[in-house]
N, C-alpha and C. Protein backbone atom coordinates (compact mmCIF):
# COMPACT_ATOMS: atom_id res chain seq x y z
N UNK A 1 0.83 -1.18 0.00
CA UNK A 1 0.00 0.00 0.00
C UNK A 1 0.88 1.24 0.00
N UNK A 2 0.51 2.32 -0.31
CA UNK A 2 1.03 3.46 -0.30
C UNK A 2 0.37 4.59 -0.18
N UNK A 3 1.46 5.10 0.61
CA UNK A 3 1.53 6.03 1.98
C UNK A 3 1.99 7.59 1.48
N UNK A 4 1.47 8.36 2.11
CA UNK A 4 1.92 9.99 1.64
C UNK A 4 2.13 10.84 3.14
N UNK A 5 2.65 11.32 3.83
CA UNK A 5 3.04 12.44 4.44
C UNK A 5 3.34 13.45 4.11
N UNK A 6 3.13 14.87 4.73
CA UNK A 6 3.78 15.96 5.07
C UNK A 6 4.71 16.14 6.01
N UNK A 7 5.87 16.41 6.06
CA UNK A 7 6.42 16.58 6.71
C UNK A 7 7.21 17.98 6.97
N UNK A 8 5.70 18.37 8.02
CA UNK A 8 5.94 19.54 8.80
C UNK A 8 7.14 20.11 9.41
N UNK A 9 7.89 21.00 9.22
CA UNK A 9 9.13 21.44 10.20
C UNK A 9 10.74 21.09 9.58
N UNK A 10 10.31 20.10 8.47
CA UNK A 10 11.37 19.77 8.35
C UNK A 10 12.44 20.80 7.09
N UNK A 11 13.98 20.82 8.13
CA UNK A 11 14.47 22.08 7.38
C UNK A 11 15.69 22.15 6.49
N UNK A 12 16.08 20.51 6.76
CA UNK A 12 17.28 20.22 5.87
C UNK A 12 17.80 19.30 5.25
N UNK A 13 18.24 19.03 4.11
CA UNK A 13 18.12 17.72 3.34
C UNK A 13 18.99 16.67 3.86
N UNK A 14 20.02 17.29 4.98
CA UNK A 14 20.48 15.92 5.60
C UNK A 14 19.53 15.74 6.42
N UNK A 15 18.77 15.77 6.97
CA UNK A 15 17.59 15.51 7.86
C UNK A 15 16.18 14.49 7.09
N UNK A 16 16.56 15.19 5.67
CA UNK A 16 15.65 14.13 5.03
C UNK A 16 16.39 12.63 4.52
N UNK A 17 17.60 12.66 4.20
CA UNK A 17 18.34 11.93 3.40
C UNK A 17 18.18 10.45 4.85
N UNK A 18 18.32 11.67 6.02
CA UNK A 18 18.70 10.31 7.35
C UNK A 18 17.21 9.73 7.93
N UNK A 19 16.84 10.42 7.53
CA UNK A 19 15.05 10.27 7.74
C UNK A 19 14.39 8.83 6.59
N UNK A 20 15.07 8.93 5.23
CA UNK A 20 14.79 8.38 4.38
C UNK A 20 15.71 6.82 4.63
N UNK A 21 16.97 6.96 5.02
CA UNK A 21 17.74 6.02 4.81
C UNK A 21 16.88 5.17 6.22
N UNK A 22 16.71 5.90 7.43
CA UNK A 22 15.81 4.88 8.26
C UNK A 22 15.55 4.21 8.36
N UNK A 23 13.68 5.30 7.38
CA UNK A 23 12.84 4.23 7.37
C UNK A 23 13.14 2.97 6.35
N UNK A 24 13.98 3.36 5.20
CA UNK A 24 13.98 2.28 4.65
C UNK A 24 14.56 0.92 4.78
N UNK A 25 15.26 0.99 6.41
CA UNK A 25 15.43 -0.18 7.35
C UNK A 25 14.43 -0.78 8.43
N UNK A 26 13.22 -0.32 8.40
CA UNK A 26 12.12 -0.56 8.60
C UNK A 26 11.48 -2.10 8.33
N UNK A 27 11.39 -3.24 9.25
CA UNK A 27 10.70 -4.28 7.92
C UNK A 27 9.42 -3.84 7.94
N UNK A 28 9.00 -4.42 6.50
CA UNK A 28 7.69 -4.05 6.27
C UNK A 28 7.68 -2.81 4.84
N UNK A 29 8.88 -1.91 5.34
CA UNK A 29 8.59 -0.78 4.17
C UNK A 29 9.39 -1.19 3.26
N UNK A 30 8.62 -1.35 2.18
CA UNK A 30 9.61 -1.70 0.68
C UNK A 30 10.09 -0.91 -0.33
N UNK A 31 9.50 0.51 -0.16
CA UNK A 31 10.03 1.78 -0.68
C UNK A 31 9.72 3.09 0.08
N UNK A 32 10.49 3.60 0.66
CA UNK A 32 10.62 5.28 1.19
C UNK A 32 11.31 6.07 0.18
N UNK A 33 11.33 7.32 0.24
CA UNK A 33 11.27 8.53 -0.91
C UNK A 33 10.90 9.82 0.28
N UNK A 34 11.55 10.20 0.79
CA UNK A 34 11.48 11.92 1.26
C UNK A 34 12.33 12.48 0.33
N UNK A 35 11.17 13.71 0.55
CA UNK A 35 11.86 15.25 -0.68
C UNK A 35 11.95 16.24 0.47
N UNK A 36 13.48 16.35 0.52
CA UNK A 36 13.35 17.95 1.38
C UNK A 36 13.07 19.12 0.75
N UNK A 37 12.66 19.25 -0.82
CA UNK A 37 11.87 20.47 -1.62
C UNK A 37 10.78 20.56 -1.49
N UNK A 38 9.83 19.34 -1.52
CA UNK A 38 8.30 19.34 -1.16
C UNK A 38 7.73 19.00 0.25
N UNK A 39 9.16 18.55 1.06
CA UNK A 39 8.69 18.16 2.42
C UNK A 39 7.64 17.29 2.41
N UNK A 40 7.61 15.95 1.75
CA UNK A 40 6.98 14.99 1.27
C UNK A 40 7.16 13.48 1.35
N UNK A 41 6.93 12.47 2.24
CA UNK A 41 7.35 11.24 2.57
C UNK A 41 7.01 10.73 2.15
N UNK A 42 6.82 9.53 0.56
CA UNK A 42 5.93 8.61 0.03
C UNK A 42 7.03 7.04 0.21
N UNK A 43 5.71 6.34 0.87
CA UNK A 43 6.06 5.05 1.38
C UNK A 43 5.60 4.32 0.70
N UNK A 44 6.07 2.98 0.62
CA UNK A 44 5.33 1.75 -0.02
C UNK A 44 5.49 0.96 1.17
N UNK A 45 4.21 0.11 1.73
CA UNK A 45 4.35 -0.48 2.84
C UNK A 45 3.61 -1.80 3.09
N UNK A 46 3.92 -2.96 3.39
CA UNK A 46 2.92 -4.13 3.25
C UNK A 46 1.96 -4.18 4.15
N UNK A 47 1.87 -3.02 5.15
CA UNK A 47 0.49 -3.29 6.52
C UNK A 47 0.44 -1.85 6.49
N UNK A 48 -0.53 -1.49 7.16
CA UNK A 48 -0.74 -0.36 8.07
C UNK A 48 -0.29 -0.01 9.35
N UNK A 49 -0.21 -0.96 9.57
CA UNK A 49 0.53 -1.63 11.46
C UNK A 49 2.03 -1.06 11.17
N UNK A 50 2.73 -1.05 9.99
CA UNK A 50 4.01 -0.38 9.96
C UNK A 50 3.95 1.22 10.36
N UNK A 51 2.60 1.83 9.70
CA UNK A 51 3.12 3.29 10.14
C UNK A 51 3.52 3.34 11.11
N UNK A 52 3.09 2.92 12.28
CA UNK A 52 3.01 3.81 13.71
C UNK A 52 4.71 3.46 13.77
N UNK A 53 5.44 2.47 13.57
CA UNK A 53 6.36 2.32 13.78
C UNK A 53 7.97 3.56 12.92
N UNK A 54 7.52 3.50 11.54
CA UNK A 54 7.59 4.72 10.42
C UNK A 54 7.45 5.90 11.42
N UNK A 55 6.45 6.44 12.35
CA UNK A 55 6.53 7.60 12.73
C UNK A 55 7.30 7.53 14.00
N UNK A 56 7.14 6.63 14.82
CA UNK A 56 8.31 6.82 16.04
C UNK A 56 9.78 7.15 15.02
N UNK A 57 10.43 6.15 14.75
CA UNK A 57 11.51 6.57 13.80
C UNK A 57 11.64 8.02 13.59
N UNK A 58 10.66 8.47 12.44
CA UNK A 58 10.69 10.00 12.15
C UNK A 58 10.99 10.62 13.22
N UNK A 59 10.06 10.67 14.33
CA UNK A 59 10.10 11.59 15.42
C UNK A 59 11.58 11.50 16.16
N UNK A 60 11.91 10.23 16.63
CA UNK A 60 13.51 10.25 16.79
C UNK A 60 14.61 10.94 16.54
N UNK A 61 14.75 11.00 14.99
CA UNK A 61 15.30 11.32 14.42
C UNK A 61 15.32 13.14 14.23
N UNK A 62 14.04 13.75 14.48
CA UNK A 62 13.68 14.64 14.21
C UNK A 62 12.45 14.63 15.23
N UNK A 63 12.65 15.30 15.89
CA UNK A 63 11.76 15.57 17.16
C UNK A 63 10.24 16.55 17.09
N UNK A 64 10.78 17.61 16.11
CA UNK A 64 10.27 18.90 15.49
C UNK A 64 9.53 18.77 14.66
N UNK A 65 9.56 17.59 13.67
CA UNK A 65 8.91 17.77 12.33
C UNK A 65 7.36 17.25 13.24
N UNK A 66 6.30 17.42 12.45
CA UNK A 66 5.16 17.15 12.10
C UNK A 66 4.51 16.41 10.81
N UNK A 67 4.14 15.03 11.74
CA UNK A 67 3.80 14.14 10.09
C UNK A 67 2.31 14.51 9.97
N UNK A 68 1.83 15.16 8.72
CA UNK A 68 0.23 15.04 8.45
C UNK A 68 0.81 13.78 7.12
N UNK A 69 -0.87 12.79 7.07
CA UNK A 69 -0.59 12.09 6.63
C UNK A 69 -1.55 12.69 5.16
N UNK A 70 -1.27 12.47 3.96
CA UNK A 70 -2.13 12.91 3.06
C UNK A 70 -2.89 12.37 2.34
């Protein structure tokens, strides 16, 4: 399935690059893609049960940002 975020707050492309490399150690997610130009997270993911896990990560990493999901 696939997944879209905003990602609120976020202000720098090493922040996205480490954000991206993450989640894509995540099991479950089989493609991540953050844009630090559109501030934009698109996931490919085999459950739903993965987000919540996808957003602890984020938040870790980045305390500040704000995920709306789209």
């Amino acid at each position: 399935m696939k997944v879209k975020y905003i990602l609120e707050g976020l202000d720098c492309a090493n922040c996205a690059a480490k954000i991206e490399n993450a989640v894509s150690k995540i099991e479950g997610v089989k493609e991540a893609t953050v844009s630090f130009m559109t501030t934009k997270m698109t996931l490919e993911v085999e459950a739903e049960a993965i987000l919540e896990e996808v957003e602890k990560v984020v938040r870790k990493i980045e305390s500040d940002v704000n995920l709306k999901r789209i």
